[in-house]
C-alpha atoms as a PDB file:
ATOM      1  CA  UNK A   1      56.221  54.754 137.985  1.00  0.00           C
ATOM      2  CA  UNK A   2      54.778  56.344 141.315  1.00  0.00           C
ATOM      3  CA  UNK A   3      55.304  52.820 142.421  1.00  0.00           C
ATOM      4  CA  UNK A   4      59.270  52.625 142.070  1.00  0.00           C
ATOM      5  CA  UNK A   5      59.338  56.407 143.137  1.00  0.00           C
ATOM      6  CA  UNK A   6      57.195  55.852 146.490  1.00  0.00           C
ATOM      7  CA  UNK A   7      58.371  52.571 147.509  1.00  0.00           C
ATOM      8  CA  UNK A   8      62.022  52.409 145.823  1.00  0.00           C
ATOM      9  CA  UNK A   9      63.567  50.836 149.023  1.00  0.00           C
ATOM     10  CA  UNK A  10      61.420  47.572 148.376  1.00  0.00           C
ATOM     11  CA  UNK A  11      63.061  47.154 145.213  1.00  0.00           C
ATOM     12  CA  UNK A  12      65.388  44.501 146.050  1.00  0.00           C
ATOM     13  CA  UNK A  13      69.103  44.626 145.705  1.00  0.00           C
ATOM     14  CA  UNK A  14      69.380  41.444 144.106  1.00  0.00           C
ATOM     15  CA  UNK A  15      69.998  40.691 141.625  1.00  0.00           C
ATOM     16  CA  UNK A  16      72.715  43.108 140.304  1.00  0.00           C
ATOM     17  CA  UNK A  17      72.106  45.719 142.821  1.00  0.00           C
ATOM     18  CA  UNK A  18      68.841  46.774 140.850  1.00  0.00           C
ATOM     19  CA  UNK A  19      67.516  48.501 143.768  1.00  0.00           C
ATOM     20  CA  UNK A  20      70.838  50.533 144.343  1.00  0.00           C
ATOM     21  CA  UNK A  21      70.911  51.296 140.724  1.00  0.00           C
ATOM     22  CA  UNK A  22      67.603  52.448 140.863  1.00  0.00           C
ATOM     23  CA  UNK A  23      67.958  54.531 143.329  1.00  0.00           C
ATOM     24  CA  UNK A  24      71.183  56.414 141.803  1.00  0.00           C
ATOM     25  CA  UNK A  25      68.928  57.735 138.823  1.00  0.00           C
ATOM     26  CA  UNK A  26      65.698  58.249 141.263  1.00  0.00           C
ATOM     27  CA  UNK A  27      65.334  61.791 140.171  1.00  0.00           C
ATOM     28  CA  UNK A  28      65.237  61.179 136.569  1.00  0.00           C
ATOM     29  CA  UNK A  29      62.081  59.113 136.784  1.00  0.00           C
ATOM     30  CA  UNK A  30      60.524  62.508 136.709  1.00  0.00           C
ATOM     31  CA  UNK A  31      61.529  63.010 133.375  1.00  0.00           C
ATOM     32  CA  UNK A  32      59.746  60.484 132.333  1.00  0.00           C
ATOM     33  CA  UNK A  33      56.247  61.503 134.307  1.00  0.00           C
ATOM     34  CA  UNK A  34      56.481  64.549 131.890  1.00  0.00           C
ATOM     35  CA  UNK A  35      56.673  62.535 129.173  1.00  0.00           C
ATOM     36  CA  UNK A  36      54.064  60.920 129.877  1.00  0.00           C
ATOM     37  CA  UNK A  37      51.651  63.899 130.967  1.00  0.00           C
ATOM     38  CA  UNK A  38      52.759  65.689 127.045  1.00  0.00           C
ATOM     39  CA  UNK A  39      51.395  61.912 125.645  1.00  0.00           C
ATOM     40  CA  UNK A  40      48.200  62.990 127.471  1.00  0.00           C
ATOM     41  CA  UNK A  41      47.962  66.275 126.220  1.00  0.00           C
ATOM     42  CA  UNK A  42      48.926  65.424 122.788  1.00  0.00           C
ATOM     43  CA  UNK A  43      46.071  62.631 122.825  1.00  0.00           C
ATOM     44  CA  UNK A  44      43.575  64.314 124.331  1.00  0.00           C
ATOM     45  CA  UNK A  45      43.406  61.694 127.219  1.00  0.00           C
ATOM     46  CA  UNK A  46      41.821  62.676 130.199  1.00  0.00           C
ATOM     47  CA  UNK A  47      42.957  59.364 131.514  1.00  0.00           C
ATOM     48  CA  UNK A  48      46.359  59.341 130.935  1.00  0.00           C
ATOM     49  CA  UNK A  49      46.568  63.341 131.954  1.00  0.00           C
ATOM     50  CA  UNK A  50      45.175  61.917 135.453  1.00  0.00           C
ATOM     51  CA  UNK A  51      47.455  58.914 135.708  1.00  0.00           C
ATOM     52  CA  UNK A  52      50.222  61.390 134.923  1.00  0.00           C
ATOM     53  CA  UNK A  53      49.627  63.205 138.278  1.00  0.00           C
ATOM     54  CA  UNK A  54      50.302  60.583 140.347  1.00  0.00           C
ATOM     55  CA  UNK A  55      53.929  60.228 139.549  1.00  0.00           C
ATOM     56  CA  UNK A  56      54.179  63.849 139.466  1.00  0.00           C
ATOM     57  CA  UNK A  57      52.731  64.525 142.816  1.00  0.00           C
ATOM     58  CA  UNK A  58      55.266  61.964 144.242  1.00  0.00           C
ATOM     59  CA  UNK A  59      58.427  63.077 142.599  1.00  0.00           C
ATOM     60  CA  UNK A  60      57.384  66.391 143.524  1.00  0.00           C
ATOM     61  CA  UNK A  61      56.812  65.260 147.894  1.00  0.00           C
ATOM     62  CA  UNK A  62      60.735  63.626 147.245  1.00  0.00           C
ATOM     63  CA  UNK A  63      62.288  66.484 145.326  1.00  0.00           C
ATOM     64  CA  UNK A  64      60.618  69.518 145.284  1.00  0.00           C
ATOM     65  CA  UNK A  65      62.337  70.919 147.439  1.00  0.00           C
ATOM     66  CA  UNK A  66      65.902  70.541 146.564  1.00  0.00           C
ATOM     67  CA  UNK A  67      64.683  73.117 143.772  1.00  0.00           C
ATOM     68  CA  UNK A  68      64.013  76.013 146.138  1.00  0.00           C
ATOM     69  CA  UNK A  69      66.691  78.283 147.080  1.00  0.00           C
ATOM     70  CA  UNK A  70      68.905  78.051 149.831  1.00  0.00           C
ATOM     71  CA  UNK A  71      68.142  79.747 153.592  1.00  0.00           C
ATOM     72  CA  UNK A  72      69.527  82.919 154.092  1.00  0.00           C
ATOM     73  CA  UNK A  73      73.406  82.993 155.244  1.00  0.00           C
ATOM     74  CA  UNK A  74      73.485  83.274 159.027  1.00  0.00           C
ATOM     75  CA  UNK A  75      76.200  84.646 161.591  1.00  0.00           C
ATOM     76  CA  UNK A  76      77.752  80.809 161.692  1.00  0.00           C
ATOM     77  CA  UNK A  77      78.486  79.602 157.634  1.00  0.00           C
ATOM     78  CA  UNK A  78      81.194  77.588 156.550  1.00  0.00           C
ATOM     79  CA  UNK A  79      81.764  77.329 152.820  1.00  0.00           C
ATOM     80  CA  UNK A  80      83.244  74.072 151.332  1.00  0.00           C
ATOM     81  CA  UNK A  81      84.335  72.652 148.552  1.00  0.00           C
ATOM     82  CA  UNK A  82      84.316  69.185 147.742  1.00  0.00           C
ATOM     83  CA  UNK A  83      86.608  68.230 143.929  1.00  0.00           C
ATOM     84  CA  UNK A  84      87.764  64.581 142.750  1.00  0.00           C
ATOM     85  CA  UNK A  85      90.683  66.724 141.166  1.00  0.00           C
ATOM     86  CA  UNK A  86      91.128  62.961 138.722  1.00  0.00           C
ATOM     87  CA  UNK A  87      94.596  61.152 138.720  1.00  0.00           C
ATOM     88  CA  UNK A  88      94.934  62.174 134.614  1.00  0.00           C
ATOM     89  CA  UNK A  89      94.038  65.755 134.932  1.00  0.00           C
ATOM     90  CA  UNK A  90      96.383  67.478 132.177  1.00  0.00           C
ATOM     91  CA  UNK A  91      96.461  70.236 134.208  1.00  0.00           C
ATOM     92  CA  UNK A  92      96.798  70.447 137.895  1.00  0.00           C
ATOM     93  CA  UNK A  93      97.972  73.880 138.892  1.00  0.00           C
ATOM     94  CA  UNK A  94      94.749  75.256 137.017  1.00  0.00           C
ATOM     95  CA  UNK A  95      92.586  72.958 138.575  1.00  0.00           C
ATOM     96  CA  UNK A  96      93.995  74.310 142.245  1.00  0.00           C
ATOM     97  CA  UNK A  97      93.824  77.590 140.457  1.00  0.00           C
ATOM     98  CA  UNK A  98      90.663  77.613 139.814  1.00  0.00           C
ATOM     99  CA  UNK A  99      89.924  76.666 143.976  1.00  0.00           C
ATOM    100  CA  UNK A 100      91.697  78.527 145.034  1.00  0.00           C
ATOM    101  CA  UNK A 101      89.639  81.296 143.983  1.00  0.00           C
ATOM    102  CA  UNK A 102      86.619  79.980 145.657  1.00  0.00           C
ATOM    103  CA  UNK A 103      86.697  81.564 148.818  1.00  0.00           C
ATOM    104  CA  UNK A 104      85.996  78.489 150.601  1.00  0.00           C
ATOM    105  CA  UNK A 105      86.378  77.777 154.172  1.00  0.00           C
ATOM    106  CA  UNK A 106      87.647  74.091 153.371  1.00  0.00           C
ATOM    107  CA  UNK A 107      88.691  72.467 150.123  1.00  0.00           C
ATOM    108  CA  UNK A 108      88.710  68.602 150.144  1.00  0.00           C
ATOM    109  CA  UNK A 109      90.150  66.400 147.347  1.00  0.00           C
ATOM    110  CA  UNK A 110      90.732  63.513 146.059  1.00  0.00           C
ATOM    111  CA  UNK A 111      93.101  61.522 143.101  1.00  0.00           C
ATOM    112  CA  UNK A 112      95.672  63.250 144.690  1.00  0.00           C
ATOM    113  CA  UNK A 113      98.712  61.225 142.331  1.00  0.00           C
ATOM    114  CA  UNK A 114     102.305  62.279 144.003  1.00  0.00           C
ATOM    115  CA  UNK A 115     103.280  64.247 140.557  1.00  0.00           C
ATOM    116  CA  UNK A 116     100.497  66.178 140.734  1.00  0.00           C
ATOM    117  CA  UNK A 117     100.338  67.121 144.721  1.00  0.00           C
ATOM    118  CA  UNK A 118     102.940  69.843 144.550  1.00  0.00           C
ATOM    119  CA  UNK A 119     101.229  71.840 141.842  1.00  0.00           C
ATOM    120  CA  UNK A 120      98.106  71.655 144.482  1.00  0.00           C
ATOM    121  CA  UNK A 121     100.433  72.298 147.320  1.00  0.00           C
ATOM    122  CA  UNK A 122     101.951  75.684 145.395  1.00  0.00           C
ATOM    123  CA  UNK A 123      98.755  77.284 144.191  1.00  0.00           C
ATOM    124  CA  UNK A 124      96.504  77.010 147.138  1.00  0.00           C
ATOM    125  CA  UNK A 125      99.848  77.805 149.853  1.00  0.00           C
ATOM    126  CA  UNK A 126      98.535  81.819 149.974  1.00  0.00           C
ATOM    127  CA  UNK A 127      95.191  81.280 150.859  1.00  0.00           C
ATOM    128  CA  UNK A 128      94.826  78.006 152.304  1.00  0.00           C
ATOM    129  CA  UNK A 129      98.317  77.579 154.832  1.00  0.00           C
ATOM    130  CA  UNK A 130      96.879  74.802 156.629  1.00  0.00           C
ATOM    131  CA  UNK A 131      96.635  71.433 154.557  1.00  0.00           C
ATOM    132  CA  UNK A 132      96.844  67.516 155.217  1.00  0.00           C
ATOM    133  CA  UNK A 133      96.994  64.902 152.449  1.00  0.00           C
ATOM    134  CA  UNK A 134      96.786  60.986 153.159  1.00  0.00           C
ATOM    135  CA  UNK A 135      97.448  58.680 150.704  1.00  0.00           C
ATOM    136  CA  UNK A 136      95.334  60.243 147.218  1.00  0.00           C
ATOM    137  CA  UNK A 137      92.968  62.195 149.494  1.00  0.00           C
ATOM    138  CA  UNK A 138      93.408  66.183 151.286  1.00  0.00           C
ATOM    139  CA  UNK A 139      92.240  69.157 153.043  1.00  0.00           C
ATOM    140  CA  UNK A 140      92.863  72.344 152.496  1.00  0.00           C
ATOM    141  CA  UNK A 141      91.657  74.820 155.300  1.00  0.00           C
ATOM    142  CA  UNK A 142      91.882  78.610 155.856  1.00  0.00           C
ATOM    143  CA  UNK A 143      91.807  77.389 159.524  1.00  0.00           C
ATOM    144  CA  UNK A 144      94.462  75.683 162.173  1.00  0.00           C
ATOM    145  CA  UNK A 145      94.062  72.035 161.361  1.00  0.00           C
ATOM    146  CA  UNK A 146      94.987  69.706 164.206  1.00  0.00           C
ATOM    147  CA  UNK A 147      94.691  65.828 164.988  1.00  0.00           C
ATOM    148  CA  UNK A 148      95.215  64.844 161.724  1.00  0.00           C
ATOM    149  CA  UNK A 149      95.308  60.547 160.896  1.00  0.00           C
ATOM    150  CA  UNK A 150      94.357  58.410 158.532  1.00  0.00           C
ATOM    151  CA  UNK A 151      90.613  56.801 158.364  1.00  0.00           C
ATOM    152  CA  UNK A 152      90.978  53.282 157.329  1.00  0.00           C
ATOM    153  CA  UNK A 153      88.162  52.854 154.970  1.00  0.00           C
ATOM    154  CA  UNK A 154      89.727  50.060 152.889  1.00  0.00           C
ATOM    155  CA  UNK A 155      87.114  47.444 151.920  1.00  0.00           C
ATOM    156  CA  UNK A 156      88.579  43.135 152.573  1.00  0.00           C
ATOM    157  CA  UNK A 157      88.365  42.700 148.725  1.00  0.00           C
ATOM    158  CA  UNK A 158      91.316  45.597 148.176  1.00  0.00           C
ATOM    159  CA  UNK A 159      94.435  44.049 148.405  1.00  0.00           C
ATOM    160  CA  UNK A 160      96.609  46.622 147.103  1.00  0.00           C
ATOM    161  CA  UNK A 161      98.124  50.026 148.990  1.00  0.00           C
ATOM    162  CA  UNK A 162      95.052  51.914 148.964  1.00  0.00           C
ATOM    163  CA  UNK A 163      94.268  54.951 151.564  1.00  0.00           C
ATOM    164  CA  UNK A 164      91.513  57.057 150.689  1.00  0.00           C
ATOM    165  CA  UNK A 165      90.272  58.257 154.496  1.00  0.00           C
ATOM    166  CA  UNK A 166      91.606  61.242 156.002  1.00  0.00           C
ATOM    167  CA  UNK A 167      89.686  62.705 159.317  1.00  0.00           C
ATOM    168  CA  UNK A 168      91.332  65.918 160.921  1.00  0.00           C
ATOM    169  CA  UNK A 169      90.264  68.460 163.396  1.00  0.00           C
ATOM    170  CA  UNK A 170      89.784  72.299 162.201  1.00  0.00           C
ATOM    171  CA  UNK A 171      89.510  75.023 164.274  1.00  0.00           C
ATOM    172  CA  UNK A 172      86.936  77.802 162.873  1.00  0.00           C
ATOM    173  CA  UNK A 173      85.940  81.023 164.497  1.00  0.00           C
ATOM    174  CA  UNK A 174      82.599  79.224 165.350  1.00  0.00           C
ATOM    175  CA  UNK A 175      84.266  76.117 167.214  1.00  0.00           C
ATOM    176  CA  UNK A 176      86.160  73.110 166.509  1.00  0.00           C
ATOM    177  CA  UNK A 177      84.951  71.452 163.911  1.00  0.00           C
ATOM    178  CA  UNK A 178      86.058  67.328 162.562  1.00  0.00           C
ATOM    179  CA  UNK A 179      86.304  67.312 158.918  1.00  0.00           C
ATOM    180  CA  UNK A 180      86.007  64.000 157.437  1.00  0.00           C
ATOM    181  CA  UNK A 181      87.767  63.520 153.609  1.00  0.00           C
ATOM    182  CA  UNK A 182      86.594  60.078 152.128  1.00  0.00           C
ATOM    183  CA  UNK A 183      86.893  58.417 148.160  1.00  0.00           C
ATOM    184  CA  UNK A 184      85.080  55.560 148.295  1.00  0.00           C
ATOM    185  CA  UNK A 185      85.777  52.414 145.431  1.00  0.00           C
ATOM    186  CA  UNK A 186      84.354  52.635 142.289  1.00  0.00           C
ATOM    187  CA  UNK A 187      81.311  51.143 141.370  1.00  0.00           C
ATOM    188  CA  UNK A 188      80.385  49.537 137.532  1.00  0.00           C
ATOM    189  CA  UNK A 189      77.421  49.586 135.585  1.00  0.00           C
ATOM    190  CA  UNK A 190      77.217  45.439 133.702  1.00  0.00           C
ATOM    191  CA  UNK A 191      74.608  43.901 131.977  1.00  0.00           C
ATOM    192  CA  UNK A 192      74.147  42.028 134.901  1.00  0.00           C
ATOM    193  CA  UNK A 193      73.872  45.082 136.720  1.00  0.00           C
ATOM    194  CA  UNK A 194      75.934  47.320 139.299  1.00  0.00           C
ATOM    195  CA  UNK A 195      78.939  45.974 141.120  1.00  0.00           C
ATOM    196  CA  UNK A 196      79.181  48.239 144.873  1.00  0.00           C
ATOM    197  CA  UNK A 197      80.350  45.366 147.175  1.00  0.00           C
ATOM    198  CA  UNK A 198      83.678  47.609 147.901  1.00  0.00           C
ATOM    199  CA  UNK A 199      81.741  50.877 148.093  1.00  0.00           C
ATOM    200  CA  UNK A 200      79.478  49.425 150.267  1.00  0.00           C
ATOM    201  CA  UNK A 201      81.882  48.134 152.766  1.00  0.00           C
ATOM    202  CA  UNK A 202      83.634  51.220 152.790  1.00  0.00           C
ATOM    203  CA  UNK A 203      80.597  52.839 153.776  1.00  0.00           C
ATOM    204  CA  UNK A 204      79.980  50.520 156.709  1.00  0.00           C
ATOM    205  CA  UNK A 205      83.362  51.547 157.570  1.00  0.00           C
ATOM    206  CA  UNK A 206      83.465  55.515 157.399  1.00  0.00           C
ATOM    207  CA  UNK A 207      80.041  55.335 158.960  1.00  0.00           C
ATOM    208  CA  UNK A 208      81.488  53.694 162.341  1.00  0.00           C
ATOM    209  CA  UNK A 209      84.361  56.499 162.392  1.00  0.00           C
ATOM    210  CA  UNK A 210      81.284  58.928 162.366  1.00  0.00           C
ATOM    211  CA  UNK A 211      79.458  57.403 164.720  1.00  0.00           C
ATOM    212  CA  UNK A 212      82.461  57.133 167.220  1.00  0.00           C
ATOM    213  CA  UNK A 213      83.598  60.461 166.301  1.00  0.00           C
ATOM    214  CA  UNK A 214      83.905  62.503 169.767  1.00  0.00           C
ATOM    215  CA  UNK A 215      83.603  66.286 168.408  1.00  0.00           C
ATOM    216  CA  UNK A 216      79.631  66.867 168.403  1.00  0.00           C
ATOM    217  CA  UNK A 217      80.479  68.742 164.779  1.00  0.00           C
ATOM    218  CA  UNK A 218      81.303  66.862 162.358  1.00  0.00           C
ATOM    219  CA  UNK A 219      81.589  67.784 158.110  1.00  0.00           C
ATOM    220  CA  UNK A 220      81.866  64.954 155.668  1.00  0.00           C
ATOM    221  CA  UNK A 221      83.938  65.785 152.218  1.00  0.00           C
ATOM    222  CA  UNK A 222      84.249  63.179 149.389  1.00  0.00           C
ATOM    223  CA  UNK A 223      83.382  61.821 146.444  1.00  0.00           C
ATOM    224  CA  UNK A 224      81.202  58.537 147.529  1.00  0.00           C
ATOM    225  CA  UNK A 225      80.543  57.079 144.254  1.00  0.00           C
ATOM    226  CA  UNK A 226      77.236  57.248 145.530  1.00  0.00           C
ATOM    227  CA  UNK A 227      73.797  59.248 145.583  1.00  0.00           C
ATOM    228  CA  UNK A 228      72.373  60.000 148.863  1.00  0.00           C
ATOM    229  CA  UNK A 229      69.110  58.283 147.651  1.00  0.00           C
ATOM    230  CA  UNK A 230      71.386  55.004 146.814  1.00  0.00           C
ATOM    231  CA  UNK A 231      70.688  52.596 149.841  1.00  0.00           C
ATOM    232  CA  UNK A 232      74.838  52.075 150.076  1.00  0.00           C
ATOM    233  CA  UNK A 233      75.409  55.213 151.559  1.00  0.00           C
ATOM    234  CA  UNK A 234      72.128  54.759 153.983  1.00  0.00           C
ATOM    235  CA  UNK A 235      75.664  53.791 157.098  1.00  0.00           C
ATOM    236  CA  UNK A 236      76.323  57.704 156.681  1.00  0.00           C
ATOM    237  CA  UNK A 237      72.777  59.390 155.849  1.00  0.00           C
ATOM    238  CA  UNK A 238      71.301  58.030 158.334  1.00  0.00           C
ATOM    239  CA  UNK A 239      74.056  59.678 160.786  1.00  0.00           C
ATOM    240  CA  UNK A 240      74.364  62.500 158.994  1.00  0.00           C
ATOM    241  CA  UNK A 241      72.269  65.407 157.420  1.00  0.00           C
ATOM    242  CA  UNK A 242      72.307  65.547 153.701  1.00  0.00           C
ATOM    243  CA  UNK A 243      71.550  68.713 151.300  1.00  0.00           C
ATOM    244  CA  UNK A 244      68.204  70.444 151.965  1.00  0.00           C
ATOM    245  CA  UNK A 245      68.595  72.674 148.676  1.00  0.00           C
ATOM    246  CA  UNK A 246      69.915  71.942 144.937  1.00  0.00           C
ATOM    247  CA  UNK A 247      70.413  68.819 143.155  1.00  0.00           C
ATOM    248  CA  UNK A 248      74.402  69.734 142.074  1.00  0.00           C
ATOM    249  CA  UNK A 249      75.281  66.925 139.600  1.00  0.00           C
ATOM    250  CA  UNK A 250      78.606  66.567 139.501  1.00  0.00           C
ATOM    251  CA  UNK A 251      79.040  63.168 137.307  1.00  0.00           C
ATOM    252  CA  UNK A 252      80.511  63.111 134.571  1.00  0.00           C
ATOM    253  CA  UNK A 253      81.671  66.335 134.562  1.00  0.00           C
ATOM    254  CA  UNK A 254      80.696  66.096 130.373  1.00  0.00           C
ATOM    255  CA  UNK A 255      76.962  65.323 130.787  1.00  0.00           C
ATOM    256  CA  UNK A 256      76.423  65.695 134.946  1.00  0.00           C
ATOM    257  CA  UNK A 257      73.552  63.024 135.231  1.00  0.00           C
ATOM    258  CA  UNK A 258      74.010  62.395 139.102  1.00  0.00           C
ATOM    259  CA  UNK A 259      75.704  63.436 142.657  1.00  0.00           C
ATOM    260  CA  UNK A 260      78.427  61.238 143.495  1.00  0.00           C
ATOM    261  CA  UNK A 261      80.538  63.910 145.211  1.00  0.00           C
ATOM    262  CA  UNK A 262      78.869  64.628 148.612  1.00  0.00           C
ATOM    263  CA  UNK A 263      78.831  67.164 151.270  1.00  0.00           C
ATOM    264  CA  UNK A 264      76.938  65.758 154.775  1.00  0.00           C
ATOM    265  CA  UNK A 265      77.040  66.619 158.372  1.00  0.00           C
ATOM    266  CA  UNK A 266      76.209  66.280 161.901  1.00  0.00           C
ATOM    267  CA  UNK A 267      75.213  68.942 164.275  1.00  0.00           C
ATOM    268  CA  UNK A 268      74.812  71.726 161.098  1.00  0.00           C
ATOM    269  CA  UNK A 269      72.477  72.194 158.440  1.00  0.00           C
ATOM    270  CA  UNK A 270      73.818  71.973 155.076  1.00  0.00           C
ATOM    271  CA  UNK A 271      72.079  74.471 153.587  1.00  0.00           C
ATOM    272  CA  UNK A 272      72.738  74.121 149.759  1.00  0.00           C
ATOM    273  CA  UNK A 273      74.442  72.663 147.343  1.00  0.00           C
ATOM    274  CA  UNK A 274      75.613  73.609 143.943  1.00  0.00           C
ATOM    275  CA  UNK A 275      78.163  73.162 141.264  1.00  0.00           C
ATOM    276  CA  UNK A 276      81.018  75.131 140.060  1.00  0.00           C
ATOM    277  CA  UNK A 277      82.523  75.125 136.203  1.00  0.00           C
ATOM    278  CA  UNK A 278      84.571  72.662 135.263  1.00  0.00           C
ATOM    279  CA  UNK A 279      88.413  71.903 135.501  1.00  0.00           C
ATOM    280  CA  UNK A 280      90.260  69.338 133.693  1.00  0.00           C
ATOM    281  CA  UNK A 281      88.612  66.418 136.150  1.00  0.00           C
ATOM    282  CA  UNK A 282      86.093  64.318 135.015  1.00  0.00           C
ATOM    283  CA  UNK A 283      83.942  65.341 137.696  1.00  0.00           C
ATOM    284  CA  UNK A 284      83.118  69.039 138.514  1.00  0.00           C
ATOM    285  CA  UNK A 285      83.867  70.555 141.337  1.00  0.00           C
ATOM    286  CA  UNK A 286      81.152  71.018 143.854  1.00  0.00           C
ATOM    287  CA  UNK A 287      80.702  73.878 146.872  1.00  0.00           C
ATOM    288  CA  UNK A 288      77.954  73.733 149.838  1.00  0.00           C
ATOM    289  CA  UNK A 289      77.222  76.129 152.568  1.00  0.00           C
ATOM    290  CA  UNK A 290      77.308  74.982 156.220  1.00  0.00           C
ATOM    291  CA  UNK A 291      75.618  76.555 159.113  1.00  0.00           C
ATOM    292  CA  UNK A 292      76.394  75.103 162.180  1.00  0.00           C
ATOM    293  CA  UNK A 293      73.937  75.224 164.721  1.00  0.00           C
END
């Protein structure tokens, strides 16, 4: 167990992507190091109690620290929130209600169907006047938005209309600021594994738009279908900074087991991460702090 905790990237991703599956639960092998620690106790072991450190000790170097609170707010914050609003939700105009009553700098989402877009448009007009929306993806911004186009992150195997990728330019009190919006394909959980050829491309794909990406600030919104542990996403965390504070699951909005909705930068510190209650989406909504440095 401190074996597949430690040394999780050498778990190969064949086959059925067992290594990226892996690494999309990686926090919930901790669970399991308790378990095994209460066997000890209950037993009487002195063995197994020492064993049951090991694991511990590791989980606790990886995530420890995504359980201590977030820095103080400085002079320079951004809040943002980050919502797959779903393309079934029964109702939209108290899902943007419900945002719009966030306070947040930004608002990005996505499963943005074309019946439901005006009921977003309508309820967040008052407090968020500046907005862009490409394809099933927007922003929402209390700030000028500028530059505005569409980020092609569609992956070879897609061969329908599909735009998810939306980059525009937003310009805060602290400095202009690129704002990335991404929802990246699916992936599925088979017998024979997990299917993320799509996701991964996409990836590949939204990383290179970071990477070119002139403004030295840059804030990526979007739900990734991804962990930030999962080796799929490693063409945008290794570009940009991820959470330091909270773990946030946001999936499935029912029984949150993981973080597939992200929040990532460049040039900033995203400070931390948490959720907010749920709306008629299957995911819940979540909102990060951003200091930019």
């Amino acid at each position: 167990m401190a074996g597949l905790l430690a040394f999780h990237r050498a778990v190969p991703n064949t086959p059925g992507r067992a290594g990226s599956l892996l690494e999309s639960f990686l926090p919930w092998l901790g669970l399991a190091a308790v378990l095994l620690f209460l066997y000890g106790l209950w037993r009487r072991t002195p063995v197994v109690l020492v064993a049951a450190l090991l694991p511990v000790a590791v989980w606790t170097h990886l995530f420890a620290g995504l359980l201590l609170p977030a820095d103080a707010a400085g002079p320079r914050n951004l809040v943002v929130v980050q919502h797959n609003v779903s393309d079934d939700n029964p109702d939209p105009a108290d899902t943007a209600r419900a945002l719009a009553g966030t306070g947040a700098d930004l608002i990005a989402l996505e499963e943005l169907v074309p019946d439901a877009l005006p009921a977003y448009e309508r309820a967040l007009a008052a407090r968020y006047p500046h907005h862009e929306v490409r394809g099933t993806v927007g922003l929402w911004s209390r700030h000028p938005l500028s530059g505005a186009r569409t980020v092609d992150i569609k992956p070879a195997e897609q061969d329908e209309p599909w735009s998810r990728g939306l980059r525009a330019v937003a310009a805060t009190p602290h400095g202009q600021v690129a704002v990335y919006v991404a929802h990246l394909p699916s992936v599925r959980i088979v017998p024979s594994g997990m299917t993320s050829r799509g996701r991964d491309e996409s990836a590949v794909r939204l990383g290179r738009e970071v990477e070119a990406e002139p403004l030295d600030r840059v804030i990526l919104l979007g739900d990734l279908n991804s962990t930030v542990d999962d080796r799929g996403l490693a063409p945008l965390t290794s570009r940009l900074e991820v959470p330091r504070h909270g773990f946030a699951f946001s999936f499935p909005a029912g029984l949150p087991l993981v973080r597939i909705d992200q929040v990532m930068a460049r040039s900033a510190t995203v400070a931390g991460i948490d959720t907010l209650p749920a709306t008629g989406s299957d995911h819940l909504p979540v909102r990060a702090r951003i200091s930019l440095d």
